[in-house]
Every structure is written in structure tokens, then in C-alpha cells.
C-alpha atoms as a PDB file:
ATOM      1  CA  UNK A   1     268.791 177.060 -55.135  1.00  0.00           C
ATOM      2  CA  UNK A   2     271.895 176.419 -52.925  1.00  0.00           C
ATOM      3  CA  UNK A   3     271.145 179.478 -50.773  1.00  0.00           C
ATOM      4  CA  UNK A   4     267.601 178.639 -50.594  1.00  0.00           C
ATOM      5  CA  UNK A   5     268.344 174.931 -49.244  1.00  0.00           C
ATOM      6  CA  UNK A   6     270.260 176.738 -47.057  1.00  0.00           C
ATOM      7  CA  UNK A   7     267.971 179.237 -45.607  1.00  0.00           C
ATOM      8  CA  UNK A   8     265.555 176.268 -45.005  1.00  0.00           C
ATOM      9  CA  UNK A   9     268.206 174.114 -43.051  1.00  0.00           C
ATOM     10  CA  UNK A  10     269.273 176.629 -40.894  1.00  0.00           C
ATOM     11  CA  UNK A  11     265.411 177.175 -39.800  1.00  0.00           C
ATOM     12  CA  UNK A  12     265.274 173.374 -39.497  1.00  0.00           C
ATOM     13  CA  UNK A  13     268.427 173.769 -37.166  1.00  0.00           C
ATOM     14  CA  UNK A  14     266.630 176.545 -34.907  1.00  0.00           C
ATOM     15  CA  UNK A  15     263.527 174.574 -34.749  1.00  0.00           C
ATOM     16  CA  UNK A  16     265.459 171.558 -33.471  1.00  0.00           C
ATOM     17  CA  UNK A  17     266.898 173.832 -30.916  1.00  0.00           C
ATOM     18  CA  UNK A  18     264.207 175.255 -29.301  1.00  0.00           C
ATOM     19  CA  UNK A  19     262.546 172.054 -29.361  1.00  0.00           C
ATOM     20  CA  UNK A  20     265.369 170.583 -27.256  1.00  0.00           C
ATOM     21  CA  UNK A  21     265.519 173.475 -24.974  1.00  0.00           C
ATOM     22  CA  UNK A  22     261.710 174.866 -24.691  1.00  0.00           C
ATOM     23  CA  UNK A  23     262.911 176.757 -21.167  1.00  0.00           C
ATOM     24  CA  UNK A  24     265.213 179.442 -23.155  1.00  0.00           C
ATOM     25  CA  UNK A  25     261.935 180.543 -24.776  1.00  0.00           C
ATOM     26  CA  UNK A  26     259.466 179.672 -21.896  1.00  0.00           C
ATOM     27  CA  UNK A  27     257.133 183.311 -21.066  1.00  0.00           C
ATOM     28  CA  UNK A  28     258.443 185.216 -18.329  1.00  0.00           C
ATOM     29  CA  UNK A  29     255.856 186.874 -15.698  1.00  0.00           C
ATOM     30  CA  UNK A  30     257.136 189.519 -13.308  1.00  0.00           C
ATOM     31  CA  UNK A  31     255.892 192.043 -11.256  1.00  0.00           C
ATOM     32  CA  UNK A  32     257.408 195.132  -9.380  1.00  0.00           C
ATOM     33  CA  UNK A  33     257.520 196.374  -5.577  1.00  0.00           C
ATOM     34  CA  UNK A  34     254.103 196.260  -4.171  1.00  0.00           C
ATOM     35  CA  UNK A  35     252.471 194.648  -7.324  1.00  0.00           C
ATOM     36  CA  UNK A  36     250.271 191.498  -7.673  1.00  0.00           C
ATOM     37  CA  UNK A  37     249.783 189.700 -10.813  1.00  0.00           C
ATOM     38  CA  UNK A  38     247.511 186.548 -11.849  1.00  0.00           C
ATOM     39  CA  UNK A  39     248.748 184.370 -15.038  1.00  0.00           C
ATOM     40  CA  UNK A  40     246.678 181.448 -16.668  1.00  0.00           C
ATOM     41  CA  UNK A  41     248.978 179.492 -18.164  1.00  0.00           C
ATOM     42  CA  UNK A  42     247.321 177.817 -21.359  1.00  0.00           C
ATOM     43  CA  UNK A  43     247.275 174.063 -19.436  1.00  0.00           C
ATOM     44  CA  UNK A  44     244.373 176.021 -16.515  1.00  0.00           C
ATOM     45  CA  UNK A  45     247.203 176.452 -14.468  1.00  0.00           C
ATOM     46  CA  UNK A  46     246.627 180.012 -12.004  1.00  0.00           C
ATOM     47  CA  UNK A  47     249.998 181.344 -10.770  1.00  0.00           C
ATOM     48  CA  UNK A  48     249.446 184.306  -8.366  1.00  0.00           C
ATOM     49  CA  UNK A  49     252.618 186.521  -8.081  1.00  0.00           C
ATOM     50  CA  UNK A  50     253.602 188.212  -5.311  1.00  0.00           C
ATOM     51  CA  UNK A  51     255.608 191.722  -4.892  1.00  0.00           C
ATOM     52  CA  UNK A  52     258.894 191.814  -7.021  1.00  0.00           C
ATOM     53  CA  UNK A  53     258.356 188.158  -8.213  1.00  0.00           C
ATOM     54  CA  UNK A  54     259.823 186.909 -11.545  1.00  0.00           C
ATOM     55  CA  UNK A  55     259.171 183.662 -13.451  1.00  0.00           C
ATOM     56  CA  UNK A  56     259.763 181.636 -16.367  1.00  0.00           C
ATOM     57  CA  UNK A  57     257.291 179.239 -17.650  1.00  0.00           C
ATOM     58  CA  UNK A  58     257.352 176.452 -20.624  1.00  0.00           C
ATOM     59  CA  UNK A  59     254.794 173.725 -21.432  1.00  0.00           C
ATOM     60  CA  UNK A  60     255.431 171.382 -23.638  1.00  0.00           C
ATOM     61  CA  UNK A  61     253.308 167.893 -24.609  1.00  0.00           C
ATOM     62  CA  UNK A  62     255.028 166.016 -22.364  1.00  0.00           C
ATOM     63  CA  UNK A  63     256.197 168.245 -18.929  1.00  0.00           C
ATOM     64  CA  UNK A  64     255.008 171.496 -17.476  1.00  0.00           C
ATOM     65  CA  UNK A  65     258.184 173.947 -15.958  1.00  0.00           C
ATOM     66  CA  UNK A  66     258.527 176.952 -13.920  1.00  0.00           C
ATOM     67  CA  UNK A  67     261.475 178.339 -13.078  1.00  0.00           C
ATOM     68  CA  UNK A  68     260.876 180.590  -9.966  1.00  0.00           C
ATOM     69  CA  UNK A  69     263.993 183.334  -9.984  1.00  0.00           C
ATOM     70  CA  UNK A  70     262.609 185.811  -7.366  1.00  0.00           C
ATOM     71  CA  UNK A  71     259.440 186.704  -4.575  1.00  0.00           C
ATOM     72  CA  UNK A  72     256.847 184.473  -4.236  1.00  0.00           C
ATOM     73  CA  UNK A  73     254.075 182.276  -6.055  1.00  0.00           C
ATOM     74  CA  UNK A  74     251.373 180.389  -5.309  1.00  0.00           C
ATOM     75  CA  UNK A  75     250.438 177.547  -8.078  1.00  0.00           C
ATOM     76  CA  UNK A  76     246.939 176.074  -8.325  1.00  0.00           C
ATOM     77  CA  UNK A  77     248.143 173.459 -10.748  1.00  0.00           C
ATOM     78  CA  UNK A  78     245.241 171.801 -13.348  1.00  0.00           C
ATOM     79  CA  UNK A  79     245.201 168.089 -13.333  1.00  0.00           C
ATOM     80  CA  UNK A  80     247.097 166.216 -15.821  1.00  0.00           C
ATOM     81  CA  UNK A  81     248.254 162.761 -15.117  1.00  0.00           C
ATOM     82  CA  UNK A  82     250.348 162.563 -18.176  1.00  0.00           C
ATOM     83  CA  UNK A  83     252.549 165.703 -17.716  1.00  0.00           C
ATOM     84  CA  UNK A  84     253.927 166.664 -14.314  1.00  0.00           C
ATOM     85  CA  UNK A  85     254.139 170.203 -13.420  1.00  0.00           C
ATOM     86  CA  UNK A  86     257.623 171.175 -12.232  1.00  0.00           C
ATOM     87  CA  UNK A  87     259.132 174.131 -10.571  1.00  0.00           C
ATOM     88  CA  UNK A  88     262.595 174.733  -9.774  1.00  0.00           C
ATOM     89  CA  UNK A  89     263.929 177.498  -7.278  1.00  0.00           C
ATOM     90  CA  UNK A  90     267.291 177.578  -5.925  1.00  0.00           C
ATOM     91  CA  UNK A  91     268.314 174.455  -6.595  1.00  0.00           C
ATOM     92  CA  UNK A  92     265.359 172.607  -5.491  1.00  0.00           C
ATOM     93  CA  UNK A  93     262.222 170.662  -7.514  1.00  0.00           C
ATOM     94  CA  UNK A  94     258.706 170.510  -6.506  1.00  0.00           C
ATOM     95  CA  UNK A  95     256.773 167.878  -8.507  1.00  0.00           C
ATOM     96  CA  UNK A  96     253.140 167.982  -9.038  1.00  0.00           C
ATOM     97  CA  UNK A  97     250.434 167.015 -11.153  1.00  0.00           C
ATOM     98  CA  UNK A  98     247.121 168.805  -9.864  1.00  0.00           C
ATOM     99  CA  UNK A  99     246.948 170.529  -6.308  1.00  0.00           C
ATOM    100  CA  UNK A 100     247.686 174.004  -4.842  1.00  0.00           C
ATOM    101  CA  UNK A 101     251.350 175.317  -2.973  1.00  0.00           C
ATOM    102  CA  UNK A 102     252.905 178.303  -2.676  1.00  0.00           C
ATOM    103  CA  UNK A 103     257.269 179.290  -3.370  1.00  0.00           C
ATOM    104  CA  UNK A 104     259.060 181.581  -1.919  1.00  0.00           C
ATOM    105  CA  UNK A 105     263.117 182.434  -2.579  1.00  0.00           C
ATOM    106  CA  UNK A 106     263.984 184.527   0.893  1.00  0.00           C
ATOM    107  CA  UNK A 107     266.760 186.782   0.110  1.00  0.00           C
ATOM    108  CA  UNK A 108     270.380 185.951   1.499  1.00  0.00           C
ATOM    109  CA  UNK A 109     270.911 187.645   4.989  1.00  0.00           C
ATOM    110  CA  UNK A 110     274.504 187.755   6.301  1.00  0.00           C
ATOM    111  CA  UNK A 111     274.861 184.064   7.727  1.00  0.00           C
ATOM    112  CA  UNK A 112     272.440 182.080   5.429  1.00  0.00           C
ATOM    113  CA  UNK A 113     272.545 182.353   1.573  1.00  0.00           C
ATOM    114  CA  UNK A 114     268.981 182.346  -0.136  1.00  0.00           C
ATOM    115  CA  UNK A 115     266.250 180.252   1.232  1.00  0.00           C
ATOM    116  CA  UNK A 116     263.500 178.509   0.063  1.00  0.00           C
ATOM    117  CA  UNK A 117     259.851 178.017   1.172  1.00  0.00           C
ATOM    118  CA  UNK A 118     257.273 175.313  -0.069  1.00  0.00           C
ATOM    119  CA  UNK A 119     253.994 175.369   1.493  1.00  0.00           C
ATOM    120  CA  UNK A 120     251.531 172.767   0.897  1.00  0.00           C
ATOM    121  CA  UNK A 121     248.025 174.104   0.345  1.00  0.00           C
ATOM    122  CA  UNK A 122     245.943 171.208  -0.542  1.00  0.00           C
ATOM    123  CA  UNK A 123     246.799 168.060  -2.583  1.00  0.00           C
ATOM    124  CA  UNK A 124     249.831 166.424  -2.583  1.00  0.00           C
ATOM    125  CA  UNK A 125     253.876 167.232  -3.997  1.00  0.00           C
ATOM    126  CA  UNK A 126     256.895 165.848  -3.627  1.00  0.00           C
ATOM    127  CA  UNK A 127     260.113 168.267  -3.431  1.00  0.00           C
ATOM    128  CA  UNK A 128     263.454 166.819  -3.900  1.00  0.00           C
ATOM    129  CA  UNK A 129     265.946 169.276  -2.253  1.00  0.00           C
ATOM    130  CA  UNK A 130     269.769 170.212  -3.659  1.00  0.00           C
ATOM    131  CA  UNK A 131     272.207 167.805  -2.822  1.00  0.00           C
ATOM    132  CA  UNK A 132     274.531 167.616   0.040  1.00  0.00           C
ATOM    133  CA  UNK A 133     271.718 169.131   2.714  1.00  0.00           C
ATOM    134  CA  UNK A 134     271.426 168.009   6.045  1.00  0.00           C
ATOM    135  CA  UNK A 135     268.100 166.705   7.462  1.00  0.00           C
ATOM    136  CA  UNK A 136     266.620 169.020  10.864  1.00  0.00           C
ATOM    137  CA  UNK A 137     263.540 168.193  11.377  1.00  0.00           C
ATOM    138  CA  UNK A 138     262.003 164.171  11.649  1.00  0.00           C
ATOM    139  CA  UNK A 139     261.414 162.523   8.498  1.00  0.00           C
ATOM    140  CA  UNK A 140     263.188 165.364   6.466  1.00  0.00           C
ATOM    141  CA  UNK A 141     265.480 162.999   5.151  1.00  0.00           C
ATOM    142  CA  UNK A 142     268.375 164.331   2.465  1.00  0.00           C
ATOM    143  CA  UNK A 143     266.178 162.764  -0.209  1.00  0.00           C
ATOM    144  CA  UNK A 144     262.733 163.251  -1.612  1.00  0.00           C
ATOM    145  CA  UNK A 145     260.129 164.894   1.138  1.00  0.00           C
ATOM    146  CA  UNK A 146     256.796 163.974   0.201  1.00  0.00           C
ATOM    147  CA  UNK A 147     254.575 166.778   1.590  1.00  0.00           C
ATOM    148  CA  UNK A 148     250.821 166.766   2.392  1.00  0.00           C
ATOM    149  CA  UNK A 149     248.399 169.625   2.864  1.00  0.00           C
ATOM    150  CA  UNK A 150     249.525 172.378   6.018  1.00  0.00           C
ATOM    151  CA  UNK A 151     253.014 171.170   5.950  1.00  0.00           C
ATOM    152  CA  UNK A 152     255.976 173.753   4.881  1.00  0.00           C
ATOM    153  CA  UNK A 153     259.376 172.861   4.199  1.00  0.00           C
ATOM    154  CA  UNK A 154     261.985 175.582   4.486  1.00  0.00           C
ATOM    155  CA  UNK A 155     265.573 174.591   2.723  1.00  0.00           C
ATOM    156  CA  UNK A 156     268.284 176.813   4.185  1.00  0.00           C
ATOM    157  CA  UNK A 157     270.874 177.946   1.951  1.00  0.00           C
ATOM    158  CA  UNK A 158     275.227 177.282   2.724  1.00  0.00           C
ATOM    159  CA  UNK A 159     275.638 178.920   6.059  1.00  0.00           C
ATOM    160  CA  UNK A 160     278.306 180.960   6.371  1.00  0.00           C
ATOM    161  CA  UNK A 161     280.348 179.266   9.183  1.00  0.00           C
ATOM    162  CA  UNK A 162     279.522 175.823   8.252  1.00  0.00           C
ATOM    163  CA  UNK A 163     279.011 175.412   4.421  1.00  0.00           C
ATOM    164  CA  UNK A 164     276.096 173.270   5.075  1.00  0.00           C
ATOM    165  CA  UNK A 165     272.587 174.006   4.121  1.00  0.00           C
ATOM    166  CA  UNK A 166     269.119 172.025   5.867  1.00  0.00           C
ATOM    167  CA  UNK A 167     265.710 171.124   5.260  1.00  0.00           C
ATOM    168  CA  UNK A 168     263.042 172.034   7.733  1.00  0.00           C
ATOM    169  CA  UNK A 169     259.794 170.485   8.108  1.00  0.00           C
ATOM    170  CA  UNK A 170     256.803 171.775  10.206  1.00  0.00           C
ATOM    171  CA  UNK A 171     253.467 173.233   9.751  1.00  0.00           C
ATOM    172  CA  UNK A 172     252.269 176.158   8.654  1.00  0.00           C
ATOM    173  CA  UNK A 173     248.829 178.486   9.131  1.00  0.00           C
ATOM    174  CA  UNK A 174     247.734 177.907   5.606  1.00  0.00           C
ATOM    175  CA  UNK A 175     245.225 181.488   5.929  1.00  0.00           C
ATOM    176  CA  UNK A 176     248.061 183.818   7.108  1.00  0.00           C
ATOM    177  CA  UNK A 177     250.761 182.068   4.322  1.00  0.00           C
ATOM    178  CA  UNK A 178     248.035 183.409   1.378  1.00  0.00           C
ATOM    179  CA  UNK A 179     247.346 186.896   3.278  1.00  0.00           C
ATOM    180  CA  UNK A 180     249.338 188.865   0.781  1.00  0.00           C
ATOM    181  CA  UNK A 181     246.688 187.438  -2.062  1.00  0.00           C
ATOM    182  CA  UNK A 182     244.318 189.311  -0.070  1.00  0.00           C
ATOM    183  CA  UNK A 183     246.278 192.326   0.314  1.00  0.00           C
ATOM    184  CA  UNK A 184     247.398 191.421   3.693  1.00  0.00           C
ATOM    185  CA  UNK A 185     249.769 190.793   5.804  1.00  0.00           C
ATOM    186  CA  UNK A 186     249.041 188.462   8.944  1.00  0.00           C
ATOM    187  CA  UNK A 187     251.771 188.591  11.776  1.00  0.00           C
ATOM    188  CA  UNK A 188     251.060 186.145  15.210  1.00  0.00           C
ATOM    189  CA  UNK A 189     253.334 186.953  17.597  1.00  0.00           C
ATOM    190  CA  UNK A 190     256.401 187.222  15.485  1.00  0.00           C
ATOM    191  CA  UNK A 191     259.814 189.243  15.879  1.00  0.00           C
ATOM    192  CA  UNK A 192     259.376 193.194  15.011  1.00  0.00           C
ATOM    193  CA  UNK A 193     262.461 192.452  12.893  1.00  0.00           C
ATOM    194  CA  UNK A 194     260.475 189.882  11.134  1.00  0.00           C
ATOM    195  CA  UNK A 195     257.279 191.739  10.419  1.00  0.00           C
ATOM    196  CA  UNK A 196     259.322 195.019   9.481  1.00  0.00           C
ATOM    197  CA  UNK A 197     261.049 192.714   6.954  1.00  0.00           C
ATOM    198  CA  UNK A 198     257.480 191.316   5.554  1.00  0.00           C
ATOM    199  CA  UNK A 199     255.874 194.928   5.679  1.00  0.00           C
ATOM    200  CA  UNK A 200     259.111 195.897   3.452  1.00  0.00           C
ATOM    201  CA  UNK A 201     258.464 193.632   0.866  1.00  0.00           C
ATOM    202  CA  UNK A 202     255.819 195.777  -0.460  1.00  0.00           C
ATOM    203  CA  UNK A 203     256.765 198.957  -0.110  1.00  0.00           C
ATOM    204  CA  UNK A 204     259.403 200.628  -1.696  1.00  0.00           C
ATOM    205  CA  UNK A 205     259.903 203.026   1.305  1.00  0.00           C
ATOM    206  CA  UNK A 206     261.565 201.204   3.496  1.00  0.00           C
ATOM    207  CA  UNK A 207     260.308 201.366   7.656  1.00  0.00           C
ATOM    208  CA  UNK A 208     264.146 201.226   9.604  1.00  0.00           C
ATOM    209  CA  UNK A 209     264.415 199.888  13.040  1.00  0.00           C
ATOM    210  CA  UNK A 210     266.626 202.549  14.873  1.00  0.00           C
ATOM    211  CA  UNK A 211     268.952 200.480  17.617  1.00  0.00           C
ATOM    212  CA  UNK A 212     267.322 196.799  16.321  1.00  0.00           C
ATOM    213  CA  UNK A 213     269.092 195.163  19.118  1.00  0.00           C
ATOM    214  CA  UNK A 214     267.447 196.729  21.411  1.00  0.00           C
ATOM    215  CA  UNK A 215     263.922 196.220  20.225  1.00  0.00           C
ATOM    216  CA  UNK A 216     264.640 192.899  18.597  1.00  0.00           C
ATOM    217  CA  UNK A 217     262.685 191.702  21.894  1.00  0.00           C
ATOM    218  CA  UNK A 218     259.566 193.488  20.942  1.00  0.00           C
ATOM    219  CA  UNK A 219     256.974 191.017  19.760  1.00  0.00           C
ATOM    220  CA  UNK A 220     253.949 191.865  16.733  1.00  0.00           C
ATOM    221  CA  UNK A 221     250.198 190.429  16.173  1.00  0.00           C
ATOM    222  CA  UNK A 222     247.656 191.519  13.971  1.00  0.00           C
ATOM    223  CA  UNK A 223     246.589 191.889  10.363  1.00  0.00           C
ATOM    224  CA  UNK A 224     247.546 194.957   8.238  1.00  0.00           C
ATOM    225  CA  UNK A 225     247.172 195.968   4.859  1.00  0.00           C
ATOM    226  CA  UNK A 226     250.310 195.566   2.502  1.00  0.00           C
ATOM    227  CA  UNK A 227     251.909 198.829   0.960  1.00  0.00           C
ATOM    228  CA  UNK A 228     250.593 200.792   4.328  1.00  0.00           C
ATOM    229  CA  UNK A 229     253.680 201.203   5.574  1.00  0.00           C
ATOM    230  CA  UNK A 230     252.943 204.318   7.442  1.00  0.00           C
ATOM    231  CA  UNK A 231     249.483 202.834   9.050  1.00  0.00           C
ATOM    232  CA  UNK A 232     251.741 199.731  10.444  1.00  0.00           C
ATOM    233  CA  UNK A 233     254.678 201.283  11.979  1.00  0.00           C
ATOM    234  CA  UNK A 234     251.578 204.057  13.588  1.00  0.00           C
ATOM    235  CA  UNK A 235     250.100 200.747  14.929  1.00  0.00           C
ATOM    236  CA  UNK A 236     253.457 199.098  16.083  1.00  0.00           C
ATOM    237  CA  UNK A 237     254.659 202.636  17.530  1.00  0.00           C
ATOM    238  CA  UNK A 238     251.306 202.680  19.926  1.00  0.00           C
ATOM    239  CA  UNK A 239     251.118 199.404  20.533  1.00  0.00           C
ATOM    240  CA  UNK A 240     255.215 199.419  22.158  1.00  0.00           C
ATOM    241  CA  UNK A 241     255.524 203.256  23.175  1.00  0.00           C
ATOM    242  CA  UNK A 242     257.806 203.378  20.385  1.00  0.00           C
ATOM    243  CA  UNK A 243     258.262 207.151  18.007  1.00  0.00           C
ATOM    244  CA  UNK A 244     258.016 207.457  14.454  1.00  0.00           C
ATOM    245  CA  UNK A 245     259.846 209.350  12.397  1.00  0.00           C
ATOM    246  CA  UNK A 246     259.167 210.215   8.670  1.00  0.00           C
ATOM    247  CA  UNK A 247     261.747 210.950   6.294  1.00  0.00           C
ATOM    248  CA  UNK A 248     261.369 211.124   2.499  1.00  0.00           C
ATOM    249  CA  UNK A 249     262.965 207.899   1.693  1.00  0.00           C
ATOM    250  CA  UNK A 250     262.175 205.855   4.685  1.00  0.00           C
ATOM    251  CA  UNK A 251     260.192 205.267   8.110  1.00  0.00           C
ATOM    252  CA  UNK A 252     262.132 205.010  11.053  1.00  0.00           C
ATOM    253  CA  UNK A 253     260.902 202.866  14.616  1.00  0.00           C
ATOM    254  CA  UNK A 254     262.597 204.581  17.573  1.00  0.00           C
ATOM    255  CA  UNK A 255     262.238 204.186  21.283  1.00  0.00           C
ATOM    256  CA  UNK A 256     261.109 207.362  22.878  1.00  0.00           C
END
């Protein structure tokens, strides 16, 4: 009888547990290089992953929370006044209760440590940054930043030389941030560095920029398919009277 009292205490105990702490058993959702994936959560909530995204998600009766750990997501949240829908990434909160937004973690480069991106699709969040960050843009105060639909805020992570990370507000084509839902990738005059980097996301053959510095001038437009590595750096090669050279683990950009 002891042993069976015992038993059912101990089961009591782990109930309590997880009941306390429903994010150590929330679902996790990932998906691999190059791979889309669309969850319903059971709340009506769509996430849309992105290429090597991972997740963790855990509704309860009284709060909704996703824990972004990698890539990118966009949320279409379902309406409930009663329990907000939260998701942390690096350090940061977005607050919601019904309304669209994509996240993005940007791996760390070798000044900035990772970033985070928050763009504002329709509807309205609030994200309330990690502490101790310093305000670049005007009204992107330290505290809250209340965002409404077209705006993106990008929080920088500790730089390097200064310790100090920043919040960035400004505005964002909404149709080129939700390309890669599409299967595309939509570049307006950006950085070849930059576009190499968002073509590489999807591919797990990397394209290499051979003497970067001198092509970091060289400037990229246009809308491309994601995964087609080999049709983009074709495109960026004729475009800039640049050479292509295939290898078996990579694609390299070279001047001629």
C-alpha cells in the first residue's frame, strides 16, 4: 500500500512540474537547409518556417509561447484577447494577441553577436528588447517599441569593440520580407555580399565570393528562386562580367 501511495505521489509531483514549467515540454518544429515547413498550432495559430529554423512552442489556458532558437518565422497569430501570444528570441519579447509578423535570429558575424529581426505585417505588437540597449533610430527608446504594420525593428547584438547592443527602427518592403514563403528571394539594390549571404541560406552548397573586397562594391536587383544557387550566381556573373567557377562543394564569383 506504502509503495503504491508512493507511486501515485511521485506522478502527482511530475504533474505539478510540468504544469509549472509547460515550455520544457512545449513541441518543437524544425526544418533543415533549404526546407519550408507550415505548423497549426491547436489555438489557429499558422507558423511558416523558414530554411534551418527551429522552434519551441507551449499553450497553455492562460498564455501562448514560442521560443524562436534559429532561422526565421512568420506568425499569423489567431485572436484571443484572454491569452497573449509570446515569442522570445535572443533575449527579446514580442507580444501579441491576433495579427501577422515575421522573426528572424541573424547569425553572429565577426563584430556583432546574433541579431534579431521583427517585421510587422499587419496588426499591431509590442516588442520589449534585452536590457541595457541603446536607442538608434527616433522613438526606439530602451523600453517597449510598439510597432505598427511595415515597420521592422532590428536589435543588434554586443558589438565587439563596444559591448553595447541597439535597436533599429525603419520600414520595411513587406512583399520582398515574405519572398522566401514563395520560394523566392527578392534583392533591390543590395550588397553582392548581402544577397550571396541570403542565396546561402538555402542551399547547402555554398556560392564563395573570390577577393570580396574587391567586389563588395558590386550592387544586386532582381527576384530569384531559392535553392538555385547555380541559376543566381549565372545571373550575377552576366549581369557584372564576373566568372563562375563550379566545384563540388561550392560556387565560386570571380572577376575575369
Amino acid at each position: 500500500m506504502q509503495w503504491a501511495l508512493a507511486a501515485v505521489f511521485l506522478v502527482l509531483a511530475s504533474v505539478l512540474v510540468l504544469a509549472l514549467q509547460p515550455w520544457r515540454t512545449g513541441e518543437v518544429y524544425a526544418t533543415g537547409v533549404g526546407e519550408h515547413r507550415v505548423v497549426m498550432l491547436q489555438d489557429g495559430s499558422r507558423l511558416s518556417l523558414n530554411s534551418a529554423t527551429k522552434v519551441r512552442a507551449s499553450l497553455s489556458s492562460s498564455q501562448r509561447l514560442v521560443f524562436v532558437e534559429a532561422g526565421e518565422a512568420l506568425f499569423e497569430v489567431a485572436k484571443d484577447a484572454s491569452r497573449p501570444f509570446l515569442v522570445t528570441a535572443n533575449g527579446a519579447e514580442v507580444k501579441a494577441t491576433g495579427t501577422a509578423f515575421l522573426v528572424r535570429l541573424r547569425p553572429s558575424t565577426h563584430r556583432i553577436s546574433t541579431s534579431l529581426e521583427v517585421t510587422l505585417i499587419e496588426g499591431q505588437v509590442v516588442l520589449r528588447p534585452p536590457a541595457g540597449l541603446v536607442a538608434e533610430a527616433a522613438g526606439a527608446g530602451a523600453g517597449p517599441v510598439v510597432m505598427t504594420a511595415g515597420e521592422r525593428v532590428r536589435v543588434d547584438g554586443a558589438m565587439a569593440a563596444s559591448r553595447i547592443s541597439k535597436v533599429r527602427v525603419d520600414r520595411s518592403s513587406l512583399d520582398r520580407a515574405v519572398a522566401w514563403t514563395r520560394g523566392e528571394a527578392s534583392f533591390d539594390d543590395v550588397t553582392l555580399n548581402e544577397a550571396v549571404a541570403e542565396m546561402n541560406r538555402y542551399s547547402s552548397k555554398p556560392i564563395v565570393i573570390v577577393d570580396a573586397d574587391r567586389l563588395k562594391a558590386l550592387r544586386v536587383s532582381g527576384l530569384f528562386r531559392t535553392g538555385d544557387s547555380t541559376s543566381f550566381a549565372r545571373a550575377v556573373a552576366a549581369l557584372h562580367g564576373l566568372d563562375v567557377r563550379e566545384h563540388s562543394d561550392r560556387l565560386e564569383l570571380a572577376s575575369r
